[in-house]
N, C-alpha and C. Protein backbone atom coordinates (compact mmCIF):
# COMPACT_ATOMS: atom_id res chain seq x y z
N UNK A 1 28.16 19.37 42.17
CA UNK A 1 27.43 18.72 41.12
C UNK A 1 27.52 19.54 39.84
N UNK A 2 28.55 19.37 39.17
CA UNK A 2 29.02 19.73 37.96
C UNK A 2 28.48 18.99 36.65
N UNK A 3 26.97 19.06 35.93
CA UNK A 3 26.83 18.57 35.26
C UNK A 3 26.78 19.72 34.05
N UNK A 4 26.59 18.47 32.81
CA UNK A 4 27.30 19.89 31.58
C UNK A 4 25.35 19.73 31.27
N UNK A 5 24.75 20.65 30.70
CA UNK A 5 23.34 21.10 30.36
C UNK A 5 23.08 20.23 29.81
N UNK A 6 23.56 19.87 28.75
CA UNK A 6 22.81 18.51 27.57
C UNK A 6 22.10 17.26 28.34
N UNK A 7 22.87 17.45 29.64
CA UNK A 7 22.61 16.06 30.79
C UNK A 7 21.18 16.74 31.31
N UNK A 8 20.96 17.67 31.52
CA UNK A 8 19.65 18.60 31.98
C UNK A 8 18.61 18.42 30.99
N UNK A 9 19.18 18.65 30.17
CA UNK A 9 18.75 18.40 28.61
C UNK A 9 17.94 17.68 28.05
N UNK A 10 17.53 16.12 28.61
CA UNK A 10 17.70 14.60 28.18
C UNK A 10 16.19 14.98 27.34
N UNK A 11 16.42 14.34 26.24
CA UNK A 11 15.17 14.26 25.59
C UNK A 11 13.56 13.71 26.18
N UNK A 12 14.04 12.69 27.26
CA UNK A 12 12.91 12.03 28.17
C UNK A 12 12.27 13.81 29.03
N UNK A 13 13.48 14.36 29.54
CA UNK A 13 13.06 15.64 30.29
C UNK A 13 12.18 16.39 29.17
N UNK A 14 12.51 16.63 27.96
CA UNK A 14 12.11 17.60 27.25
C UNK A 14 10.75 16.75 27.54
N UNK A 15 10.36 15.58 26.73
CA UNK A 15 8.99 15.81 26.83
C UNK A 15 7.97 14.99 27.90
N UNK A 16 8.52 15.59 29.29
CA UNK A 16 8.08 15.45 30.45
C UNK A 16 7.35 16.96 30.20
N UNK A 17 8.07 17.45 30.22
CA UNK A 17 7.87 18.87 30.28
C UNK A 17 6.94 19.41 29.38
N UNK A 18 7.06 19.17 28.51
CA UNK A 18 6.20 19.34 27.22
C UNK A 18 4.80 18.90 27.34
N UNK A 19 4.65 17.64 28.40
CA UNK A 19 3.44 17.05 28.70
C UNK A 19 2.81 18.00 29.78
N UNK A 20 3.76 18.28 30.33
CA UNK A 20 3.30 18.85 32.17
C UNK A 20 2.91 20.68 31.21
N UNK A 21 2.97 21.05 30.07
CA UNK A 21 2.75 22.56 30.04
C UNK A 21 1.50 22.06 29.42
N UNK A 22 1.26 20.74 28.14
CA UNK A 22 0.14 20.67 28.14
C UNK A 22 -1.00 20.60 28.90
N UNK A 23 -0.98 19.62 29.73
CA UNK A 23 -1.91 19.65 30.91
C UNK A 23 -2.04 20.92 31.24
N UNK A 24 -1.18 21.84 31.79
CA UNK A 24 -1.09 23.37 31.91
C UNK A 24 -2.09 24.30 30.91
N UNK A 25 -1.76 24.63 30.14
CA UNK A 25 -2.26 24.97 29.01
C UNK A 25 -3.75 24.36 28.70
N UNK A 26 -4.00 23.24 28.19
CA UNK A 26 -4.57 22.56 27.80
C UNK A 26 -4.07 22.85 25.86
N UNK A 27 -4.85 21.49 25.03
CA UNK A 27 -4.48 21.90 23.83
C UNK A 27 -4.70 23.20 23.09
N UNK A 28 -5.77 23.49 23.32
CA UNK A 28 -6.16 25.16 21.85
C UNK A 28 -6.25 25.72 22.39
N UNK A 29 -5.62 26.63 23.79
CA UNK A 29 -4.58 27.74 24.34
C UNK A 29 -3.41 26.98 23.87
N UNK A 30 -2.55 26.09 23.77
CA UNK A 30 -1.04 25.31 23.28
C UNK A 30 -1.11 25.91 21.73
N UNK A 31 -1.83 26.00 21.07
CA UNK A 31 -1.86 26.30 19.37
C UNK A 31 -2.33 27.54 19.49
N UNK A 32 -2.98 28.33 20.21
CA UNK A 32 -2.95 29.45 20.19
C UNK A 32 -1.70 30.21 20.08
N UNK A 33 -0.69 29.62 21.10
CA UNK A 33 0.77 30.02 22.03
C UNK A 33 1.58 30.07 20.53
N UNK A 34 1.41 28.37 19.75
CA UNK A 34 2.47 28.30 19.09
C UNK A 34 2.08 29.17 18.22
N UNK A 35 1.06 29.53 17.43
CA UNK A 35 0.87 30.30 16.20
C UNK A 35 1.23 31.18 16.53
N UNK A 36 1.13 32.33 17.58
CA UNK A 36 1.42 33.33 17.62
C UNK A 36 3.57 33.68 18.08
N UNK A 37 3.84 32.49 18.43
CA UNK A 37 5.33 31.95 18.35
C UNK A 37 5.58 32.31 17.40
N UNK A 38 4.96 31.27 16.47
CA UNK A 38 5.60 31.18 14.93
C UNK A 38 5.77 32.38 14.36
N UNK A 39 4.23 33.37 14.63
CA UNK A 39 3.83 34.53 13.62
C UNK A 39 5.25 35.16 14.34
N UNK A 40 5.70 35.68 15.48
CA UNK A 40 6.77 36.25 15.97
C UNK A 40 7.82 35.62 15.05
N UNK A 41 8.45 34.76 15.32
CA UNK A 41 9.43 34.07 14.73
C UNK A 41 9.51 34.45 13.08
N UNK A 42 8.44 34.48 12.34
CA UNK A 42 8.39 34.95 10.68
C UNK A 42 8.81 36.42 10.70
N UNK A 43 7.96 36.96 11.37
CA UNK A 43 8.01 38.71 11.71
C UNK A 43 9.67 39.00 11.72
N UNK A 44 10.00 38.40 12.96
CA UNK A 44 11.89 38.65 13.39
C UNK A 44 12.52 38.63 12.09
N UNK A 45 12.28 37.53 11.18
CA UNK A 45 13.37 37.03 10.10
C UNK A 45 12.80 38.26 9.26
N UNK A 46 11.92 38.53 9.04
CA UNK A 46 11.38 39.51 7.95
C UNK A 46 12.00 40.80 7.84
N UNK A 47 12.04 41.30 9.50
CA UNK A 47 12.53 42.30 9.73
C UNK A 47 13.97 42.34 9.34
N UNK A 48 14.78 41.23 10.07
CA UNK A 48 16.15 41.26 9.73
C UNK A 48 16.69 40.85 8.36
N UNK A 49 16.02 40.15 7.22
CA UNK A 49 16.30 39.94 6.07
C UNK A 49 16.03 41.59 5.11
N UNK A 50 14.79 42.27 5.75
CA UNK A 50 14.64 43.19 4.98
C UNK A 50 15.50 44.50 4.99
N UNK A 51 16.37 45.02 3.81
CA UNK A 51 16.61 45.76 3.67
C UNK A 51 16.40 47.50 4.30
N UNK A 52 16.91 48.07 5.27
CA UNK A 52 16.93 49.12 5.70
C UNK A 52 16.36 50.11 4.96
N UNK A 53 15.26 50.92 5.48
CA UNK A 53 15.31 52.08 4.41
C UNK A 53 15.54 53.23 4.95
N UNK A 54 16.84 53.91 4.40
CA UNK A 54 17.66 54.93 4.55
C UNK A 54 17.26 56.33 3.89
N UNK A 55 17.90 57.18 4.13
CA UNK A 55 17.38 58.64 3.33
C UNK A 55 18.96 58.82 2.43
N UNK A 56 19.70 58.09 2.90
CA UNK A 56 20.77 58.26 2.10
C UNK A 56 20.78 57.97 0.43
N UNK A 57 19.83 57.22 0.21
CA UNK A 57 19.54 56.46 -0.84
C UNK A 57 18.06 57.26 -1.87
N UNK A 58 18.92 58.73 -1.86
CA UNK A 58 18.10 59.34 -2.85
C UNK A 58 17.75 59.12 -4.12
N UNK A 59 17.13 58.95 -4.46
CA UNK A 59 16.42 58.29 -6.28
C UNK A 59 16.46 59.53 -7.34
N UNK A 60 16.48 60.05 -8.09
CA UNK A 60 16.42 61.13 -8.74
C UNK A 60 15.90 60.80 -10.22
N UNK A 61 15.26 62.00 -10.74
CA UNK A 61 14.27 61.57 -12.04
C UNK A 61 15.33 61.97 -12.40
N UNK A 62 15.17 61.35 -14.17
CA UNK A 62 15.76 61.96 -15.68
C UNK A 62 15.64 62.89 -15.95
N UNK A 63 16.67 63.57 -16.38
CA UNK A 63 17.05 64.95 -16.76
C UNK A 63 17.31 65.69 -15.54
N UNK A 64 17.38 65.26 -14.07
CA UNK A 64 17.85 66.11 -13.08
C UNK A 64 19.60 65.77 -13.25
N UNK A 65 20.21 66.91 -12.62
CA UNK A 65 21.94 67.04 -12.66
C UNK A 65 21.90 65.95 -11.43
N UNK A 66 23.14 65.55 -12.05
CA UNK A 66 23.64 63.64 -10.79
C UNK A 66 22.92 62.85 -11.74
N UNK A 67 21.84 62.68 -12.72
CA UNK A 67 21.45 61.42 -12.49
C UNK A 67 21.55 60.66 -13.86
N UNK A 68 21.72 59.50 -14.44
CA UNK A 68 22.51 59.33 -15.06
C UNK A 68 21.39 58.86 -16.72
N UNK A 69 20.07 59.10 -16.41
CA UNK A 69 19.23 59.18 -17.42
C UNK A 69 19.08 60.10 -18.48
């Protein structure tokens, strides 16, 4: 039984499932779950959009030698 996933997939399954975790859950543990999803999900991108901070990336005042003030 060689089926390809998307067939696993079927949108009817998704929200079988979706019903059967509500019941599970109930609703406000379900919005608890997702907010704190989401807050993860913002966090991840934040982290990976934000710029590294390195020590390589020395700053130097005006009038020190190297710097171009």
């Amino acid at each position: 039984m060689n089926r390809p996933v998307m067939d696993l997939l079927a949108p009817t399954h998704l929200v079988v499932l979706l019903l059967i975790i509500l019941v599970i859950f109930g609703p406000s543990r379900l919005a608890d779950v997702g907010g704190a999803l989401g807050k993860g999900i913002r966090d991840f991108k934040r982290a990976v959009n934000e710029p590294e901070n390195t020590s390589d990336a020395v700053t130097k005042a005006p009038g020190e030698p190297g710097s171009r003030g």
